[in-house]
N, C-alpha and C. Protein backbone atom coordinates (compact mmCIF):
# COMPACT_ATOMS: atom_id res chain seq x y z
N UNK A 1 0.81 -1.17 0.00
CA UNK A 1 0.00 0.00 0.00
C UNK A 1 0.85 1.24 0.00
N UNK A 2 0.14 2.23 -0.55
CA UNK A 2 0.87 3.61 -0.52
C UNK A 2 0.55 4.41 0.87
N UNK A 3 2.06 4.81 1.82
CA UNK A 3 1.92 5.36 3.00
C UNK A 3 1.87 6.80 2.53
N UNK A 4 1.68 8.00 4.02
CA UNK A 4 1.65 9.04 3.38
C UNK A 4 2.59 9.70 5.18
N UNK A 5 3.33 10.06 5.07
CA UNK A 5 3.80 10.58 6.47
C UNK A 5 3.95 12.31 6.24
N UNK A 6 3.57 12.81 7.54
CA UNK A 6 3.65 14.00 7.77
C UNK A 6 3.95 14.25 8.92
N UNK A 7 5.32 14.72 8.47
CA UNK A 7 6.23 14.78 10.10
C UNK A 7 6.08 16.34 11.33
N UNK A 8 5.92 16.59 11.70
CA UNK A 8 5.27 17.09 12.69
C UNK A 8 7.33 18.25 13.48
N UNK A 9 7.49 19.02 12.61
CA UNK A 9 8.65 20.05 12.89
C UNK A 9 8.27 20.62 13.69
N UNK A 10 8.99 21.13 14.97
CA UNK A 10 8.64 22.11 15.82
C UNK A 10 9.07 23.83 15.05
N UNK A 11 10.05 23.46 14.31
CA UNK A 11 10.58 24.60 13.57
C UNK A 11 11.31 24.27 12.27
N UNK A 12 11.17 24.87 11.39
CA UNK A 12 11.94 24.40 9.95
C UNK A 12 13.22 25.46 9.87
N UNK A 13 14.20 24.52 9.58
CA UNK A 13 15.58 25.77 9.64
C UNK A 13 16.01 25.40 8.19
N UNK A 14 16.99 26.49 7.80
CA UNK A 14 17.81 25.72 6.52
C UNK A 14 19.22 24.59 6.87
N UNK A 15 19.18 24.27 5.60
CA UNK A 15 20.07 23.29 5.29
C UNK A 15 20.05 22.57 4.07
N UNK A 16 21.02 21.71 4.23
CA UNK A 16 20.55 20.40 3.00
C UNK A 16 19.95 19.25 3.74
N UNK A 17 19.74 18.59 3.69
CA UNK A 17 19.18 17.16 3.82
C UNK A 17 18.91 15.62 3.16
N UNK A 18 19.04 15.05 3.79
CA UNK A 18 18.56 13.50 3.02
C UNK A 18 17.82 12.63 3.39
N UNK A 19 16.78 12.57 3.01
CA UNK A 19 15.32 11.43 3.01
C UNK A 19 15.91 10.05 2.61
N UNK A 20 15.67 9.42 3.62
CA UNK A 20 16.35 7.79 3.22
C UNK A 20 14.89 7.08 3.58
N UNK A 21 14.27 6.06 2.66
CA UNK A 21 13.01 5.46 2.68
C UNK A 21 13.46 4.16 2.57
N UNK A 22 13.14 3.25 3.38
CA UNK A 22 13.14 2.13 3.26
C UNK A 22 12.08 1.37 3.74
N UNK A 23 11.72 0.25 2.61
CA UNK A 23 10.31 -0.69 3.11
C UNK A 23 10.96 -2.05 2.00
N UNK A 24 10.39 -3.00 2.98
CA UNK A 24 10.43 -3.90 2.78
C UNK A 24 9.21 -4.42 2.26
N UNK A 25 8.97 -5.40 0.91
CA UNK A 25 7.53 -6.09 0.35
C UNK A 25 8.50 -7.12 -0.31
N UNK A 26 7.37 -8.52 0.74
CA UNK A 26 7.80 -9.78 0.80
C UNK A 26 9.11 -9.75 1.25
N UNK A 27 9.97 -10.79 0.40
CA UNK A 27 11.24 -10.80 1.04
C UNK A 27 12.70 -9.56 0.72
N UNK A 28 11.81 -8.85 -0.36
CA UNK A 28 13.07 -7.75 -1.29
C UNK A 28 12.80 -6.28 -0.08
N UNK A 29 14.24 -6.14 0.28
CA UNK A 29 14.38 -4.29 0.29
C UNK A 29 14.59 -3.62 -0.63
N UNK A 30 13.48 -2.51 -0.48
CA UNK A 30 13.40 -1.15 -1.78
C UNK A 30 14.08 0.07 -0.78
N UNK A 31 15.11 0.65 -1.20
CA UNK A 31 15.74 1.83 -0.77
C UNK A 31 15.44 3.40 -1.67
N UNK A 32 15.35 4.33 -1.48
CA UNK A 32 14.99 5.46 -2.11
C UNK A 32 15.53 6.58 -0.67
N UNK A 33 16.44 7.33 -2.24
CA UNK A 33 16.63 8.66 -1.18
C UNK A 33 16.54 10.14 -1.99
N UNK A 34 15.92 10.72 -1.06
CA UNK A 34 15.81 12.12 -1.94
C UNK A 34 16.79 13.46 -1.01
N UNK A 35 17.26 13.18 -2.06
CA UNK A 35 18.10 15.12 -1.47
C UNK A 35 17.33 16.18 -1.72
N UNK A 36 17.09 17.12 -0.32
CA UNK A 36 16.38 18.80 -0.77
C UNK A 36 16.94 19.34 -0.16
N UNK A 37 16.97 20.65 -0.25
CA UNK A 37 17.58 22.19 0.27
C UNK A 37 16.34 23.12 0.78
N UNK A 38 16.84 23.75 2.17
CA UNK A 38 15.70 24.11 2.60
C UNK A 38 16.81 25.70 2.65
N UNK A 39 16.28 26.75 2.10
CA UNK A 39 17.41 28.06 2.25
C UNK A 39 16.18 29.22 2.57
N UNK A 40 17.12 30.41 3.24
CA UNK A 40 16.34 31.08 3.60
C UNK A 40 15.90 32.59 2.67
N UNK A 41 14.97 32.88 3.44
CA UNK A 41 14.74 34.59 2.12
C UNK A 41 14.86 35.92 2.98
N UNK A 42 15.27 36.55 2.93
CA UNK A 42 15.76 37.65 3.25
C UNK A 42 14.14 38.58 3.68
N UNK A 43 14.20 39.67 4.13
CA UNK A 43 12.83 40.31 5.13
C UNK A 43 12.91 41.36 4.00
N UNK A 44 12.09 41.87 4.07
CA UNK A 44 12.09 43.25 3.37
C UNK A 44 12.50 44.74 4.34
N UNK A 45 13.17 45.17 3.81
CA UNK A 45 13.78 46.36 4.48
C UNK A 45 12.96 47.36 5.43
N UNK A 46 11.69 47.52 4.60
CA UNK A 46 10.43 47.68 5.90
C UNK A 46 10.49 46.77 6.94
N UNK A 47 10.22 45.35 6.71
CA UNK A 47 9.71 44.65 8.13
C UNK A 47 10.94 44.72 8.84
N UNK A 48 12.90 44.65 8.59
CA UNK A 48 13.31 44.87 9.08
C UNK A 48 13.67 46.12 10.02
N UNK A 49 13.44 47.10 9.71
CA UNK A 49 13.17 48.34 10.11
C UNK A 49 12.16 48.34 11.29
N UNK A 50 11.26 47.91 11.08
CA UNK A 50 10.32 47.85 11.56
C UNK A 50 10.87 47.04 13.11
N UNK A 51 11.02 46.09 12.93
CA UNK A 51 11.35 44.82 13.90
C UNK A 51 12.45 45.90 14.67
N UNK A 52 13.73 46.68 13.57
CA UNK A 52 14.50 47.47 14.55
C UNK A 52 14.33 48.28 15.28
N UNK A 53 13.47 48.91 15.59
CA UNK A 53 13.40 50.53 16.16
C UNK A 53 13.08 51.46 15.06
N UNK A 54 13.30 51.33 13.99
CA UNK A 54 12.64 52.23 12.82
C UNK A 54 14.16 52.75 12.37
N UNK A 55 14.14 53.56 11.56
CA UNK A 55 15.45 54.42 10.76
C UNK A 55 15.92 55.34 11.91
N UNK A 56 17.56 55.07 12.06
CA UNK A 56 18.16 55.63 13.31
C UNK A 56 18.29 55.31 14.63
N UNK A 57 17.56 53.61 14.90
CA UNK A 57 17.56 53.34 15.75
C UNK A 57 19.00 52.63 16.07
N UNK A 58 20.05 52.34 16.99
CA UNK A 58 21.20 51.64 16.84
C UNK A 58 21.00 50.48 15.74
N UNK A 59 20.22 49.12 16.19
CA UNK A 59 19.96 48.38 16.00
C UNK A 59 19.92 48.45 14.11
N UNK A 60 18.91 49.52 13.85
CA UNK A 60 19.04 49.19 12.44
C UNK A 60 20.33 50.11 11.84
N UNK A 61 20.68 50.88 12.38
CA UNK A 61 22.09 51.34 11.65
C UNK A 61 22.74 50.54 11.66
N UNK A 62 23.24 49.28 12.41
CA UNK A 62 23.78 48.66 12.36
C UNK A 62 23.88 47.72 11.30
N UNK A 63 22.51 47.43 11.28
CA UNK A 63 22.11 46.54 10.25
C UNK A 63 22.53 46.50 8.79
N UNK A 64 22.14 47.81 8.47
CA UNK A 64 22.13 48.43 7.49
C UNK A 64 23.59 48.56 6.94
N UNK A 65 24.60 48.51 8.13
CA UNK A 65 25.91 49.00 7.63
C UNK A 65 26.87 47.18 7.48
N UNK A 66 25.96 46.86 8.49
CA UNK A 66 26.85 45.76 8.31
C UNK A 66 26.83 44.62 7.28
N UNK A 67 24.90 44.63 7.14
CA UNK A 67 24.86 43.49 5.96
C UNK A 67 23.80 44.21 4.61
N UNK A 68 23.37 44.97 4.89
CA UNK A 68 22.66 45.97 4.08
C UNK A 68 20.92 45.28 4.51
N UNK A 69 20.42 44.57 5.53
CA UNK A 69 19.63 44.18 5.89
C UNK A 69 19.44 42.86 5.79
N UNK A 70 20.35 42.07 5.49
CA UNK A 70 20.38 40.78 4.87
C UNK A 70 21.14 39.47 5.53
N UNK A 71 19.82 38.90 5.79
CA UNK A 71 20.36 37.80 6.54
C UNK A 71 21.24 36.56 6.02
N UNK A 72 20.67 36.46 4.57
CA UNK A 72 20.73 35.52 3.44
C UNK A 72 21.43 35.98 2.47
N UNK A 73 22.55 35.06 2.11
CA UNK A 73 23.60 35.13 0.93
C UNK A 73 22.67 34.71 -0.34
N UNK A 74 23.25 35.13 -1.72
CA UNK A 74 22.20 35.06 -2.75
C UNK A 74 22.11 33.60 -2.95
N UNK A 75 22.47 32.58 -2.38
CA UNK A 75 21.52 31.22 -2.07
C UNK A 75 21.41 31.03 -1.34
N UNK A 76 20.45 31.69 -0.37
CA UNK A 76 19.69 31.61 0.66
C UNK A 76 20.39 31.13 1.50
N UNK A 77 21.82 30.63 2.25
CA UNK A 77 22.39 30.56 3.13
C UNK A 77 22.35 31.75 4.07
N UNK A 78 22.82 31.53 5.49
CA UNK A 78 23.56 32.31 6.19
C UNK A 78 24.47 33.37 5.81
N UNK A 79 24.58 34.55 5.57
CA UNK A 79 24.98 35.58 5.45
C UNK A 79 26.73 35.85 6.62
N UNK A 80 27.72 35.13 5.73
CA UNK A 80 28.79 35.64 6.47
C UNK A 80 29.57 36.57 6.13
N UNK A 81 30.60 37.11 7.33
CA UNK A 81 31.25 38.70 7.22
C UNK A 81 32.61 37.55 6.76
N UNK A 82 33.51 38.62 6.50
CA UNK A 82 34.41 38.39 6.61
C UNK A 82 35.64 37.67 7.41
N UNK A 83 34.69 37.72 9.02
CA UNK A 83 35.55 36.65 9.60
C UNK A 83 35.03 35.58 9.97
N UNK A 84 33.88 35.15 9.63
CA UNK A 84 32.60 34.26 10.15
C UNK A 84 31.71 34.72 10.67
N UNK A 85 31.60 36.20 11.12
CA UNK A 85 30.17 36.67 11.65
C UNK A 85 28.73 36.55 10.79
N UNK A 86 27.82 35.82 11.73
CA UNK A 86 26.66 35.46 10.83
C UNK A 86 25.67 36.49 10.96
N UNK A 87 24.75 35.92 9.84
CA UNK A 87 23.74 37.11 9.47
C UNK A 87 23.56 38.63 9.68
N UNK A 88 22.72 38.55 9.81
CA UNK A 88 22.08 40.64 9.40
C UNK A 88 23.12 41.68 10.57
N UNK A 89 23.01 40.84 12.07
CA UNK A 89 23.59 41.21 13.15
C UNK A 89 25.06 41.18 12.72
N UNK A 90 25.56 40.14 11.90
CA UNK A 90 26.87 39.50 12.11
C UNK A 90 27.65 38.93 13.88
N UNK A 91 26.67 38.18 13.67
CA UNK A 91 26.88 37.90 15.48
C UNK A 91 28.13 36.75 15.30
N UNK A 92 28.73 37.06 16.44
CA UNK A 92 30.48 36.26 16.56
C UNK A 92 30.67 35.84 17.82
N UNK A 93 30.60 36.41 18.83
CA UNK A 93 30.78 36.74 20.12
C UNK A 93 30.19 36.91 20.99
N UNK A 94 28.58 36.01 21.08
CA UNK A 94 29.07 34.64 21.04
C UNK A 94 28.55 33.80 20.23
N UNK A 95 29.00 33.09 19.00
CA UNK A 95 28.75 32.24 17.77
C UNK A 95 27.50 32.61 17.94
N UNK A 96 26.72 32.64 16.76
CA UNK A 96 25.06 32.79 16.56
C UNK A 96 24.68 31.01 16.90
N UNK A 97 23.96 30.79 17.56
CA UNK A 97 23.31 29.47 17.31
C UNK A 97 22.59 29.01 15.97
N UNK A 98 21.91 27.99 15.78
CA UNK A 98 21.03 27.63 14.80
C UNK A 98 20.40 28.74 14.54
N UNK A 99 19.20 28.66 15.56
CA UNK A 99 18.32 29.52 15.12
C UNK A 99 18.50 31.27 14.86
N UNK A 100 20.05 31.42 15.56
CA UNK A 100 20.18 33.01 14.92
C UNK A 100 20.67 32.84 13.77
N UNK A 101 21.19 31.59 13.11
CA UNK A 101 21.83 31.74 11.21
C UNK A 101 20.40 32.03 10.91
N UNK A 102 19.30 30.72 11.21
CA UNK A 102 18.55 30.81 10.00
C UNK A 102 17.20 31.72 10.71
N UNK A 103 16.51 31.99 11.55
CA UNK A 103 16.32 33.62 11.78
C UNK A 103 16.38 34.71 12.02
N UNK A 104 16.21 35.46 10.88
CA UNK A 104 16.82 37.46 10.96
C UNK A 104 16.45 37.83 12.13
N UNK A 105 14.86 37.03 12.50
CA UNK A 105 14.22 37.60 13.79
C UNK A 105 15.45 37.22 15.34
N UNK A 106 15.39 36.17 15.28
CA UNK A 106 16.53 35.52 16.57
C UNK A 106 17.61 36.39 16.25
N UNK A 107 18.30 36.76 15.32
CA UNK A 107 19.79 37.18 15.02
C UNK A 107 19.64 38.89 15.59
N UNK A 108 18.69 39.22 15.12
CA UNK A 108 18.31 40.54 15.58
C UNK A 108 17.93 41.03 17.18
N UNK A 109 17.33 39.91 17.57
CA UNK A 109 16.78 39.78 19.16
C UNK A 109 17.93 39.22 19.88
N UNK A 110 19.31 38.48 19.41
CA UNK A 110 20.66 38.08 20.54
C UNK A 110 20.95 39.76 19.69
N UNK A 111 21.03 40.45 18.78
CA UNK A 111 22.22 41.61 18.59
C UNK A 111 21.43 42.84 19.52
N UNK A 112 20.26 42.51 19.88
CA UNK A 112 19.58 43.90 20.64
C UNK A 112 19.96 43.63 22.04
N UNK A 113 20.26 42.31 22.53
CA UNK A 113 20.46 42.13 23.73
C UNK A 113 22.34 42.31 23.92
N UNK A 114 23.10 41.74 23.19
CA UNK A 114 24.21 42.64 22.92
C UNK A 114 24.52 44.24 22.88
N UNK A 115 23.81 44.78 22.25
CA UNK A 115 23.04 46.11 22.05
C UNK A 115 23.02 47.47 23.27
N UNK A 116 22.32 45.99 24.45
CA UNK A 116 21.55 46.69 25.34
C UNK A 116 22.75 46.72 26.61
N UNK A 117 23.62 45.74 26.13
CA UNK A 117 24.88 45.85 27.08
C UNK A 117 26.17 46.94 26.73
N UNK A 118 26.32 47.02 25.24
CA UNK A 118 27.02 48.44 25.21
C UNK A 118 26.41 49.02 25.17
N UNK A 119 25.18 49.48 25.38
CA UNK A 119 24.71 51.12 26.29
C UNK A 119 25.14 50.59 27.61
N UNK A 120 25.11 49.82 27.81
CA UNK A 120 24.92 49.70 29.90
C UNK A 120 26.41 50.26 29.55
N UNK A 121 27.07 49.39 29.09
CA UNK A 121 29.10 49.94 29.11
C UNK A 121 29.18 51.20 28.69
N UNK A 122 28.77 51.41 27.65
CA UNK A 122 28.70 53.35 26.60
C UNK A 122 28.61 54.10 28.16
N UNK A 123 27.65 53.85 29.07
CA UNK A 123 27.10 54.73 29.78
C UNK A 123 27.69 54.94 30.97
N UNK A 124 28.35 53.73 31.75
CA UNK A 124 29.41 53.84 33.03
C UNK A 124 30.54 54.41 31.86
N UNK A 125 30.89 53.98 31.17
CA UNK A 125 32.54 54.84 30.81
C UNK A 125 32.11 56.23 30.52
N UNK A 126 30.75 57.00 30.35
CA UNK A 126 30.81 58.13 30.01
C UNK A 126 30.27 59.26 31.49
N UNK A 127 29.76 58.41 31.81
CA UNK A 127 29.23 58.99 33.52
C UNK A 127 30.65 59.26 34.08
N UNK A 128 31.67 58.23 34.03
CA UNK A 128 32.83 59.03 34.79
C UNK A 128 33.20 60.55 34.71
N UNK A 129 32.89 61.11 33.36
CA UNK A 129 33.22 62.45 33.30
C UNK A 129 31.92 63.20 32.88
N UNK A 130 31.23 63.49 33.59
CA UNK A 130 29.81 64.54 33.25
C UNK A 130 29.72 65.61 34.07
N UNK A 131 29.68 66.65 32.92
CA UNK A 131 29.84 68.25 33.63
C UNK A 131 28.82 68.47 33.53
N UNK A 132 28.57 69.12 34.20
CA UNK A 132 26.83 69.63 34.58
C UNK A 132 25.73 69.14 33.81
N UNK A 133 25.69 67.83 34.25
CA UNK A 133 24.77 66.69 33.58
C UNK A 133 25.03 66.25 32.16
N UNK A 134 26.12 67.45 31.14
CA UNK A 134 26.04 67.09 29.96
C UNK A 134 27.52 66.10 29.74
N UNK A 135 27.56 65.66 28.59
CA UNK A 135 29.19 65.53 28.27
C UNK A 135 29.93 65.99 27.25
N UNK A 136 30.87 67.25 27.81
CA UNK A 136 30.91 68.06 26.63
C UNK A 136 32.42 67.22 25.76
N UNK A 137 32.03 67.87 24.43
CA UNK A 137 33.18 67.02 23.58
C UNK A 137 33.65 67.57 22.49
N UNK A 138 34.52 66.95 21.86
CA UNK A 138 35.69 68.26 20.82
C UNK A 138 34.94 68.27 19.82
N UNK A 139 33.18 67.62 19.12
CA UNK A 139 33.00 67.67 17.97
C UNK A 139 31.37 68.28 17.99
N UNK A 140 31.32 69.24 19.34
CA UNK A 140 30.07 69.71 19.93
C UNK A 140 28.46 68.72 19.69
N UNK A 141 29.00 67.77 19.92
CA UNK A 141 27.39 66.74 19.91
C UNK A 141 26.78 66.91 20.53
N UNK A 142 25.66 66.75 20.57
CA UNK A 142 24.74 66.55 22.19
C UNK A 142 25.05 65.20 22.39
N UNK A 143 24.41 65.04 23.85
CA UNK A 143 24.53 64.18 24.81
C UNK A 143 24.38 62.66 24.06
N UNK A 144 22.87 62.77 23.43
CA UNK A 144 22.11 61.54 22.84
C UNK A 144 23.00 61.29 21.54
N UNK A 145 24.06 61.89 20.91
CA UNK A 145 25.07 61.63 19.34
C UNK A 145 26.23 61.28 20.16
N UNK A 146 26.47 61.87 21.16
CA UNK A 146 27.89 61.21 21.89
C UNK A 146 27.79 59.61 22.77
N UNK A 147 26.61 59.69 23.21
CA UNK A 147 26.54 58.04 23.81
C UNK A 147 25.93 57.10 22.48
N UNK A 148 25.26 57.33 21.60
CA UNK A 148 25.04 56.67 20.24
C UNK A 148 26.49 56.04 20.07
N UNK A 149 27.20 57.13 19.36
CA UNK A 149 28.48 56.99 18.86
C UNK A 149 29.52 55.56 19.83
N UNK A 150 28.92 55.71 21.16
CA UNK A 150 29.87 55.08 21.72
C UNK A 150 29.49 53.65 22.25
N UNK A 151 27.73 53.90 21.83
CA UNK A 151 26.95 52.57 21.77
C UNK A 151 27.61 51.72 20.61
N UNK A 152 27.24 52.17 19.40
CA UNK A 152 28.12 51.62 18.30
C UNK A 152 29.16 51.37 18.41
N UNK A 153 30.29 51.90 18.74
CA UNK A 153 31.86 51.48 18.81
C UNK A 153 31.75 50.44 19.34
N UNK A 154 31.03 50.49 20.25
CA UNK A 154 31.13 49.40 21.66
C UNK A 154 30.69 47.96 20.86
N UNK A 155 29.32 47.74 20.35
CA UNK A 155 29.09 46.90 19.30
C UNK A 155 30.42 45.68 18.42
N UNK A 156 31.13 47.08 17.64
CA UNK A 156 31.66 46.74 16.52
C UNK A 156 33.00 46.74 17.52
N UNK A 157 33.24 47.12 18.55
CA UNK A 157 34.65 46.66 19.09
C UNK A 157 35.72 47.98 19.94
N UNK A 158 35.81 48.08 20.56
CA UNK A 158 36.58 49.05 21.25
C UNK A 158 35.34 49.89 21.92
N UNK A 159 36.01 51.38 21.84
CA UNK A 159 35.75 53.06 22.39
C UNK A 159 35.75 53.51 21.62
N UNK A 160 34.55 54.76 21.44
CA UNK A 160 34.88 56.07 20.71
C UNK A 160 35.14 56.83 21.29
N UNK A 161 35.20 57.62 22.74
CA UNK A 161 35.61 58.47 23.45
C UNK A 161 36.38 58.19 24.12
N UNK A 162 37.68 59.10 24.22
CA UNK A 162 38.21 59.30 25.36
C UNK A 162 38.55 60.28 26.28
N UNK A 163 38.16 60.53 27.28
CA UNK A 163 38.56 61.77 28.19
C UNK A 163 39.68 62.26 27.93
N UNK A 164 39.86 63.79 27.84
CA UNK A 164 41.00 64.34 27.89
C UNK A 164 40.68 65.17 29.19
N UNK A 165 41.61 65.12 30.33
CA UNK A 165 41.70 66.10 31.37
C UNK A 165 42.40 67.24 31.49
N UNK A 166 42.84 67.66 30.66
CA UNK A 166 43.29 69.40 30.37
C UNK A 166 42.73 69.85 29.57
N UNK A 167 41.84 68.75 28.65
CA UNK A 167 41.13 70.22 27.85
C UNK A 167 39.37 69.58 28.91
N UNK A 168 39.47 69.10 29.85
CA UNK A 168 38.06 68.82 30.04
C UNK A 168 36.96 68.27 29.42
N UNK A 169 37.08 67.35 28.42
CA UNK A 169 36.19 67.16 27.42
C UNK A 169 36.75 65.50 26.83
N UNK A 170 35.24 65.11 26.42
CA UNK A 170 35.49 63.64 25.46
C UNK A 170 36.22 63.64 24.26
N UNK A 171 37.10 63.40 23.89
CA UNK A 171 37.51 63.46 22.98
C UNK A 171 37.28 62.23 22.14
N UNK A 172 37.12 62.33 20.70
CA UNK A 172 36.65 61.27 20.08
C UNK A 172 38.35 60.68 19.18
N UNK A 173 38.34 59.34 19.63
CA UNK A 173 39.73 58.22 19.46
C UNK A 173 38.96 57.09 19.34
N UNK A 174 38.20 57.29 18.20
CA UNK A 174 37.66 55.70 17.75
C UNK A 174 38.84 54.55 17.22
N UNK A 175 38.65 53.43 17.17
CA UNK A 175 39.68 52.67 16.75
C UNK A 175 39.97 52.18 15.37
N UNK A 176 38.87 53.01 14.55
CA UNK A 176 38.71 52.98 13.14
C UNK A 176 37.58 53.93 12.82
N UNK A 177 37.00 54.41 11.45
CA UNK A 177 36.23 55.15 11.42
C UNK A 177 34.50 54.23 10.71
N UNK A 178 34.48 53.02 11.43
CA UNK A 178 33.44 52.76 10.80
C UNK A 178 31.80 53.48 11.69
N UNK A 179 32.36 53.71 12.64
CA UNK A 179 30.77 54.57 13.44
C UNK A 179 30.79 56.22 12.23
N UNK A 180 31.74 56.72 12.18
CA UNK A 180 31.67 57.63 11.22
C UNK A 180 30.85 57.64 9.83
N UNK A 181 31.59 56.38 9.41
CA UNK A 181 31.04 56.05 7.84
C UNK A 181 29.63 55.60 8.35
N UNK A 182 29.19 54.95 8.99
CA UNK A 182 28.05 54.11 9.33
C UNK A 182 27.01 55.23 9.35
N UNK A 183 26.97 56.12 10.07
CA UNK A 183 26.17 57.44 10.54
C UNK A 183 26.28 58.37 9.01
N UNK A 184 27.29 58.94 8.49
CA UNK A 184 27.03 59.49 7.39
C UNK A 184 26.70 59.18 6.55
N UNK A 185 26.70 57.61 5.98
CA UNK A 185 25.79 56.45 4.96
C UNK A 185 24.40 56.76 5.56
N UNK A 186 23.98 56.66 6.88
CA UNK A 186 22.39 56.66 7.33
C UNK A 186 21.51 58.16 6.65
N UNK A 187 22.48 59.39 6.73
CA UNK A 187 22.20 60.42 6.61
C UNK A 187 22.02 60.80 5.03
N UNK A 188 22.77 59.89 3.82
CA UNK A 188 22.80 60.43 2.39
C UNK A 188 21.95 59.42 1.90
């Protein structure tokens, strides 16, 4: 007789795979195997946006700079950086699991919780030096463009500020200029 199975996934991820069928009628084994590819599709720049905080929020500048919103390589794989960082987040540190390769949503929800720890850090290294509630600095920002700036660094790796105590002020000593480029790409 012809069976019909329907397997019961708690979640479908990508990959490749192999279906191995075997049944036995009378005394002969019949073997059959099928290879499929299960790959993923990329969000649309709205719903990602959306999911981020909207345009300007850390989260999606980030996004935006790091993979251009894209979780998925143009065959639907996992989206890697240059040193293995996966998807949209490019999460490394600590390895993305399964489910952050193959959802933008998971990859986005471990990089906001990453996120949410360089502000906690952005914010003790910048509280050490606050003059009359503000923090003044050599490139006249306000308050909310100077802890941004240092949310991001923090992200992608190092400091953007550093105190100078004779001139009284943050001085900006990023360790490369990608918070720069990142912010003036958001703006053109």
């Amino acid at each position: 007789g012809r069976g019909v199975w329907l397997p019961t996934l708690a979640r479908v991820q990508g990959g490749d795979a192999v279906l191995t069928v075997t049944a036995q009628h009378q005394e002969e084994m019949f073997t059959a195997q099928v290879i499929f590819r299960i790959r993923g599709c990329n969000p649309s720049v709205d719903a990602a946006l959306d999911y981020l905080g909207g345009e300007g929020a850390p989260a999606a500048l980030l996004a935006r700079h790091l993979s251009e919103f894209k979780q998925f390589d143009f065959r639907g794989m996992p989206a890697l950086g240059a040193h293995g960082e996966v998807g949209m987040m490019r999460l490394c540190n600590p390895a993305a699991s399964a489910e952050q390769r193959w959802s933008w949503r998971q990859n986005t929800s471990a990089a906001k919780y990453l996120l949410q720890n360089a502000e906690a850090s952005a914010k003790i290294h910048l509280n050490q030096h606050c003059v009359k509630g503000c923090y003044p600095n050599d490139q006249q920002l306000s308050d909310a463009q100077v802890v941004l700036r240092e949310i991001l660094q923090r992200y992608l790796g190092g400091a953007y500020w550093q105190w100078h105590e004779s001139e009284q002020q943050w001085c900006s000593n990023p360790p490369d200029n990608k918070v720069e480029n990142m912010l003036s790409s958001a703006k053109s």
